[in-house]
Protein backbone atom coordinates (compact mmCIF):
# COMPACT_ATOMS: atom_id res chain seq x y z
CA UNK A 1 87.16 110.39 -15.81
CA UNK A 2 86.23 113.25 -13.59
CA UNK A 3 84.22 112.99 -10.41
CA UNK A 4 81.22 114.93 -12.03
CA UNK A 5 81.48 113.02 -15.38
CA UNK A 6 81.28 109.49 -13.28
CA UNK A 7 78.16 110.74 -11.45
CA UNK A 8 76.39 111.71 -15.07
CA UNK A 9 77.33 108.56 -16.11
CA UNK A 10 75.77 106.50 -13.40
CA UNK A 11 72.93 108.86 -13.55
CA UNK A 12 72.09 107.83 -17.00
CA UNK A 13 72.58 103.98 -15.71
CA UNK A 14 69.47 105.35 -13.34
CA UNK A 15 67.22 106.10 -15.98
CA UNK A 16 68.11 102.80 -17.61
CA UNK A 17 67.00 100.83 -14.42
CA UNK A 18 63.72 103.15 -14.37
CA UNK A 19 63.15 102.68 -17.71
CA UNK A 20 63.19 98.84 -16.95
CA UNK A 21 60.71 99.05 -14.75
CA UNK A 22 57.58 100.68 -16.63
CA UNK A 23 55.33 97.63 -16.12
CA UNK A 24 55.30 98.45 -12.41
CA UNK A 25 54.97 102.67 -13.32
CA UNK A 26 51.61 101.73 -15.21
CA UNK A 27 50.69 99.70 -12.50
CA UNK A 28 51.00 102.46 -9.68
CA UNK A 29 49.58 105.14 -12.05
CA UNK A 30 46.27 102.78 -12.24
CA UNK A 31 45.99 102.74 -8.77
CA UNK A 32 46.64 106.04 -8.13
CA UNK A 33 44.12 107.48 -11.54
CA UNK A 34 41.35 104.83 -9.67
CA UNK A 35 41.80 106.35 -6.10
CA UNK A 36 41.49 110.41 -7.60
CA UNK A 37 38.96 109.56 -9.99
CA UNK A 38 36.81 107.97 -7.34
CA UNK A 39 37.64 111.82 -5.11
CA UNK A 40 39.88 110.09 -2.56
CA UNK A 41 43.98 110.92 -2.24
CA UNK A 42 46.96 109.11 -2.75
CA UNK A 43 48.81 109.26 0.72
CA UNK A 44 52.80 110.11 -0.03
CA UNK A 45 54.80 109.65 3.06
CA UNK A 46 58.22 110.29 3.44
CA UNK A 47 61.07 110.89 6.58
CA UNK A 48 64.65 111.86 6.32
CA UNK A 49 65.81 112.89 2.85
CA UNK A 50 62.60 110.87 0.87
CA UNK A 51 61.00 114.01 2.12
CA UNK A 52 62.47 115.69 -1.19
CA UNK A 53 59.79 112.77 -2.98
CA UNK A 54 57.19 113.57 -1.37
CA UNK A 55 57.24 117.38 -2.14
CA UNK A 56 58.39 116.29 -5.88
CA UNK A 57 54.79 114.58 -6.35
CA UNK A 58 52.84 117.47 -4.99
CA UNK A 59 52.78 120.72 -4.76
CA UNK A 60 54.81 121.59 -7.49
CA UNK A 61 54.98 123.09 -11.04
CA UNK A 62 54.04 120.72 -12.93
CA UNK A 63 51.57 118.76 -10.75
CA UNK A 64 47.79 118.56 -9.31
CA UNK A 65 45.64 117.81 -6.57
CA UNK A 66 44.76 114.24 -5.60
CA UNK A 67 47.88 113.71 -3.45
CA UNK A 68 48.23 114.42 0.40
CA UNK A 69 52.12 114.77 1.41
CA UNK A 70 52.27 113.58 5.16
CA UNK A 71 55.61 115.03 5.84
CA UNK A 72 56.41 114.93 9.75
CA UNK A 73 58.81 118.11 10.54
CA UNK A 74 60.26 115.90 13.58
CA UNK A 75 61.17 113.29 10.62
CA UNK A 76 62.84 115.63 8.74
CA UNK A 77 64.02 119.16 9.20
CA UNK A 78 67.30 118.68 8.22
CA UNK A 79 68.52 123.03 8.27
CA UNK A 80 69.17 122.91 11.83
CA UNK A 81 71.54 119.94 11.62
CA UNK A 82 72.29 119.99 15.48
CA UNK A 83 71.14 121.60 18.68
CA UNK A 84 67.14 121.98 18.93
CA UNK A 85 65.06 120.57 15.68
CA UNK A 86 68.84 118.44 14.74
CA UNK A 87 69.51 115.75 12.71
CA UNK A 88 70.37 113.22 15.71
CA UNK A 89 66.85 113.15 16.71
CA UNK A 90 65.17 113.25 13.53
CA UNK A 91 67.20 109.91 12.90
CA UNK A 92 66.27 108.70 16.22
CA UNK A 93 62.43 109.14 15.63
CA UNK A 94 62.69 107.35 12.62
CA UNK A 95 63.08 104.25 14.41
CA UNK A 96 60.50 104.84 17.30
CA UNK A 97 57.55 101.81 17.20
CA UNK A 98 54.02 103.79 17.16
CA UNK A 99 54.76 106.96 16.21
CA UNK A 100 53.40 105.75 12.51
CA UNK A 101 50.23 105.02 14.29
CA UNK A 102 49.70 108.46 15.85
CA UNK A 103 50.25 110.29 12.70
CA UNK A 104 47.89 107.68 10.61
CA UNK A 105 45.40 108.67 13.16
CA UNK A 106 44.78 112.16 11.85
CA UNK A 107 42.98 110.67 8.87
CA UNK A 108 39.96 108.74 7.79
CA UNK A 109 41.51 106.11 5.41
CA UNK A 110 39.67 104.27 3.36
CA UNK A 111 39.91 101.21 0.81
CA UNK A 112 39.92 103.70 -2.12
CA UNK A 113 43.11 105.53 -0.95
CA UNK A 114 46.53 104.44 -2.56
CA UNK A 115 49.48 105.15 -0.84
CA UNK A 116 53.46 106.06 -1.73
CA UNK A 117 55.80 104.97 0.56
CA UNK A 118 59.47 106.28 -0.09
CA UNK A 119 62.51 104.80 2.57
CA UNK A 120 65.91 104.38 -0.08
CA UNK A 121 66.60 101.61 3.07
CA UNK A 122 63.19 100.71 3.55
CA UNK A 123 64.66 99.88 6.74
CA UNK A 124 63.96 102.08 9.41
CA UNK A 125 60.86 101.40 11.55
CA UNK A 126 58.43 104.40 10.49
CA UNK A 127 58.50 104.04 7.57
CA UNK A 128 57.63 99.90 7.65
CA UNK A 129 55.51 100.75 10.51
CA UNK A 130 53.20 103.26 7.73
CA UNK A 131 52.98 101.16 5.29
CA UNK A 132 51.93 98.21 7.85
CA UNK A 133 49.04 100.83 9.04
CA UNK A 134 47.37 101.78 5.47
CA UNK A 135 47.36 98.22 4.44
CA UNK A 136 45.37 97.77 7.88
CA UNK A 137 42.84 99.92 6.25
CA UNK A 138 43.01 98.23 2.92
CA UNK A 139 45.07 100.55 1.12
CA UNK A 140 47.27 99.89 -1.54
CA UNK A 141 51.15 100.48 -0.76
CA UNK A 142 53.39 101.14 -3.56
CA UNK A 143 56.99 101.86 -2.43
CA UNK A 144 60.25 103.50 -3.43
CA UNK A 145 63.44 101.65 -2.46
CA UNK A 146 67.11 101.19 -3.15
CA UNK A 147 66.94 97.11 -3.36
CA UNK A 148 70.97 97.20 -3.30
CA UNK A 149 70.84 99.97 -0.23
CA UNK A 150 67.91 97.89 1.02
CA UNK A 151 69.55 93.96 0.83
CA UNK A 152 72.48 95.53 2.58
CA UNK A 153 70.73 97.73 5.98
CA UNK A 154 70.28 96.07 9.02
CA UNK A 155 66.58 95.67 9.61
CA UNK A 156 65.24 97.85 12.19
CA UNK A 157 62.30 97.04 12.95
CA UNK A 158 61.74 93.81 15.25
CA UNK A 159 59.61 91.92 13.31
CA UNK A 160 62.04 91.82 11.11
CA UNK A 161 60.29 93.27 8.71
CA UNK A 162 61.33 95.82 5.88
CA UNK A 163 59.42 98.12 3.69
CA UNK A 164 59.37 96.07 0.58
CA UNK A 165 57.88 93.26 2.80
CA UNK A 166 54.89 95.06 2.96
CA UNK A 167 54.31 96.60 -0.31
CA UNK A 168 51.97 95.78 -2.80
CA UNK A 169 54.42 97.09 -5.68
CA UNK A 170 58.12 98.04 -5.54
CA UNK A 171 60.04 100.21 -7.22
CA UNK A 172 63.71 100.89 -7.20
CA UNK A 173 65.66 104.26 -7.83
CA UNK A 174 68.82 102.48 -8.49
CA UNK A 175 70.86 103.33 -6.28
CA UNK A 176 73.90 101.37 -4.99
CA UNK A 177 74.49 100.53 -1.34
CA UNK A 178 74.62 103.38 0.75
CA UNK A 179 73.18 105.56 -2.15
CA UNK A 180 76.33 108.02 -2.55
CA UNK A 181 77.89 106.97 -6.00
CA UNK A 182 81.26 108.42 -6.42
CA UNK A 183 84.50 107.14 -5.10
CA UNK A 184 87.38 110.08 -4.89
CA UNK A 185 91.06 108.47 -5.45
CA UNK A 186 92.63 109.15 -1.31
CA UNK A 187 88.98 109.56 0.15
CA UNK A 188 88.01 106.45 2.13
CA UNK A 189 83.74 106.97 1.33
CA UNK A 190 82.30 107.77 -1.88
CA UNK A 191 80.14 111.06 -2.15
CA UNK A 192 77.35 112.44 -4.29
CA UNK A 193 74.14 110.19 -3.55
CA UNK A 194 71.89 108.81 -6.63
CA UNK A 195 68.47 107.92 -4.51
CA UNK A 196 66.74 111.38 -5.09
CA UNK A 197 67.74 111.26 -8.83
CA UNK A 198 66.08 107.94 -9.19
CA UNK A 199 63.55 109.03 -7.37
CA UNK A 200 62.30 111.62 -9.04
CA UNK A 201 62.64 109.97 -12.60
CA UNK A 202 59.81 107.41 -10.73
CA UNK A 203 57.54 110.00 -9.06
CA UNK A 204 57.55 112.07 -12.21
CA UNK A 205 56.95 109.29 -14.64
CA UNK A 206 54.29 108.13 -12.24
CA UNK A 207 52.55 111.66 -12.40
CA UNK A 208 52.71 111.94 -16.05
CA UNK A 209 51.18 108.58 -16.39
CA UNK A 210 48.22 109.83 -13.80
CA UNK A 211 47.67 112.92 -16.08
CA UNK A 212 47.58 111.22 -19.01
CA UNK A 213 44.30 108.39 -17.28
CA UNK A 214 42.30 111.25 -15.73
CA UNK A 215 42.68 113.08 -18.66
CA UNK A 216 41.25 110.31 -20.35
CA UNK A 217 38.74 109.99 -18.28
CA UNK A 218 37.28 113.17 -18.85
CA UNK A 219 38.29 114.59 -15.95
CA UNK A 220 41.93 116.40 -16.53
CA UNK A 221 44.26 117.82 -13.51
CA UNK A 222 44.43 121.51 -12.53
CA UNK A 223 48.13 121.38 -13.16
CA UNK A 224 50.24 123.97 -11.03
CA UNK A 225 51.26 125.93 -14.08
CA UNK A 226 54.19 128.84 -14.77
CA UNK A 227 52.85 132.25 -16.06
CA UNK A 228 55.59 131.99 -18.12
CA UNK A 229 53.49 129.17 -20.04
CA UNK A 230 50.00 130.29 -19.66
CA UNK A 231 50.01 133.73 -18.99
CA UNK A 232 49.68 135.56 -15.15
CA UNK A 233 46.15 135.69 -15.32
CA UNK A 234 45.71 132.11 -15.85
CA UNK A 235 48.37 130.25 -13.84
CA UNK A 236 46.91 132.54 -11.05
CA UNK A 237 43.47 130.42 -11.69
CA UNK A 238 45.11 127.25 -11.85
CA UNK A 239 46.46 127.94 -8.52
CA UNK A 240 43.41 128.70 -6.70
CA UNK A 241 41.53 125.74 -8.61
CA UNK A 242 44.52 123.59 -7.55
CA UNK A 243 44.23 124.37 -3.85
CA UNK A 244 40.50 124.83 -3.32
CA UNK A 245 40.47 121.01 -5.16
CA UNK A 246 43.35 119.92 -2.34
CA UNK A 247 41.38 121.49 0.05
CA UNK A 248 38.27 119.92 -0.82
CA UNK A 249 39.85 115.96 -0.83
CA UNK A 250 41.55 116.76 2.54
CA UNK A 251 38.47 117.62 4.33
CA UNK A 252 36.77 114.24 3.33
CA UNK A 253 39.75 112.48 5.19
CA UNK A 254 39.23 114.44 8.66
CA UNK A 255 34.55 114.91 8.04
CA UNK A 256 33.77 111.49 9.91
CA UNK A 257 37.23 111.17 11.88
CA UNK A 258 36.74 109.15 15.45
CA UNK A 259 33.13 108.70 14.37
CA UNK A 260 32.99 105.27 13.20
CA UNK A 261 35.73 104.18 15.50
C-alpha cells in the first residue's frame, strides 16, 4: 500500500468513529439550535492548529450566524514559524495560567450561550483553563478531542485537569496518538495528521444538524452561499444578511460588559 492510499484508508476509519458517535452530534446541535434560537452565540474557541475548527464552523460557505470564533492570533499564527509572531511562543502561551481569563473577559456570557471547545490533546492549559471559565458562567462546554492523543499527553495544567474533565459532552475526531497517521518504511515518525479531518466531519455534521432545528423552528440560517448556486445578486444579500445578523449577536455580548460586575 502506498503512503497516500494508507492515509485514505484511515480517513474512512474516521468517518466510521464519527459516525459512531451521532447520539452525542444531536446532542450538541440541541444545545447549540436552543442557544441561537433564544439570540445568544455559540462560543468556538480554538489555539494552535484547532484554529482550522473554529474557522470551519463559521464564516464559511456553507454556514450562518449564531457562532462567535474567539481565535487569539498570539495562539495561533502559525506563517511566521520563527522570529517575531513564531511558533515557539505561540506554543508557549498555550500553557500560560490566566490568559483564558483575560480573553473571556471581553464578553458578557450568559447561561444561554453554548460553547465549542477544540484541543486534539485537550491538554494544554488554555484551552482547559476556557472551558473551566464558561462553565463558571453556566455555559454548556462541548469539546473536540483525540481520546487516544488525549490518554497519552502529559497533563499540563496543575490541577491536573484536562479538557474532557470539564466538558459537558465529548467528542472524538479519531485520531491516534500524536494525530499524524502514516508510518514511512526508514522514517523514524509517522507523517500526515488525521485530527483536522475528524474534525471537520464533527463541526460540519454539527452545523447541518443546527440548520436542519432552526429551520424547523421557523426561523432558517442566512447561509453564506456561492453565486455559483444562487446567483450574484443573491449570495451578495446573503452576505450582508449574514454579517449584519453576526453583528447584531456580538454586540449583545459587549452592551452591559463590566456593568453588572
Amino acid at each position: 500500500m502506498t503512503p497516500s492510499a494508507d492515509y485514505l484508508k484511515q480517513c474512512r476509519e474516521l468517518i466510521g468513529i464519527i459516525e459512531r458517535q451521532q447520539p452525542a452530534i444531536q446532542q450538541a446541535a440541541d444545545w447549540f439550535a436552543e442557544t441561537i434560537l433564544a439570540g445568544r452565540m455559540v462560543h468556538l474557541f480554538g489555539s494552535g492548529h484547532s484554529r482550522i475548527l473554529v474557522e470551519e464552523m463559521w464564516p464559511r460557505y456553507g454556514s450562518f450566524p449564531g457562532f462567535n470564533p474567539i481565535v487569539e492570533l498570539s495562539l495561533s499564527f502559525h506563517n511566521l514559524v520563527v522570529g517575531a509572531n513564531g511558533q515557539r511562543q505561540a506554543m508557549f502561551l498555550e500553557n500560560v495560567s490566566g490568559l483564558a481569563a483575560r480573553i473571556l473577559r471581553n464578553f458578557e456570557l450568559s447561561p444561554k450561550d453554548s460553547a465549542l471547545v477544540v484541543s486534539s490533546s485537550g491538554g494544554n492549559v488554555v484551552p482547559v483553563e476556557m472551558a473551566e471559565g464558561f462553565r463558571q458562567h453556566g455555559v454548556k462546554v462541548v469539546t473536540i478531542i483525540s481520546r487516544r492523543h488525549a490518554e497519552a499527553t502529559r497533563i499540563q495544567h496543575p490541577s491536573g485537569r484536562k479538557l474532557l474533565d470539564l466538558a459537558d459532552l465529548v467528542l472524538d475526531t479519531g485520531a491516534p496518538a500524536g494525530d499524524a497517521m502514516v508510518k514511512i518504511d526508514g522514517l523514524e515518525t509517522p507523517v500526515a495528521p488525521g485530527s483536522t479531518v475528524g474534525g471537520c466531519l464533527l463541526v460540519n455534521a454539527i452545523k447541518a444538524e443546527v440548520a436542519a432545528r432552526l429551520t424547523r423552528a421557523g426561523q432558517p440560517p442566512e447561509v453564506l452561499t456561492s453565486g455559483a448556486v444562487v446567483g450574484e445578486e443573491r449570495a451578495a444579500a446573503l452576505f450582508e444578511a449574514a454579517y449584519d445578523a453576526h453583528a447584531r449577536r456580538l454586540a449583545r455580548l459587549y452592551e452591559n460588559l463590566g456593568l453588572r460586575r
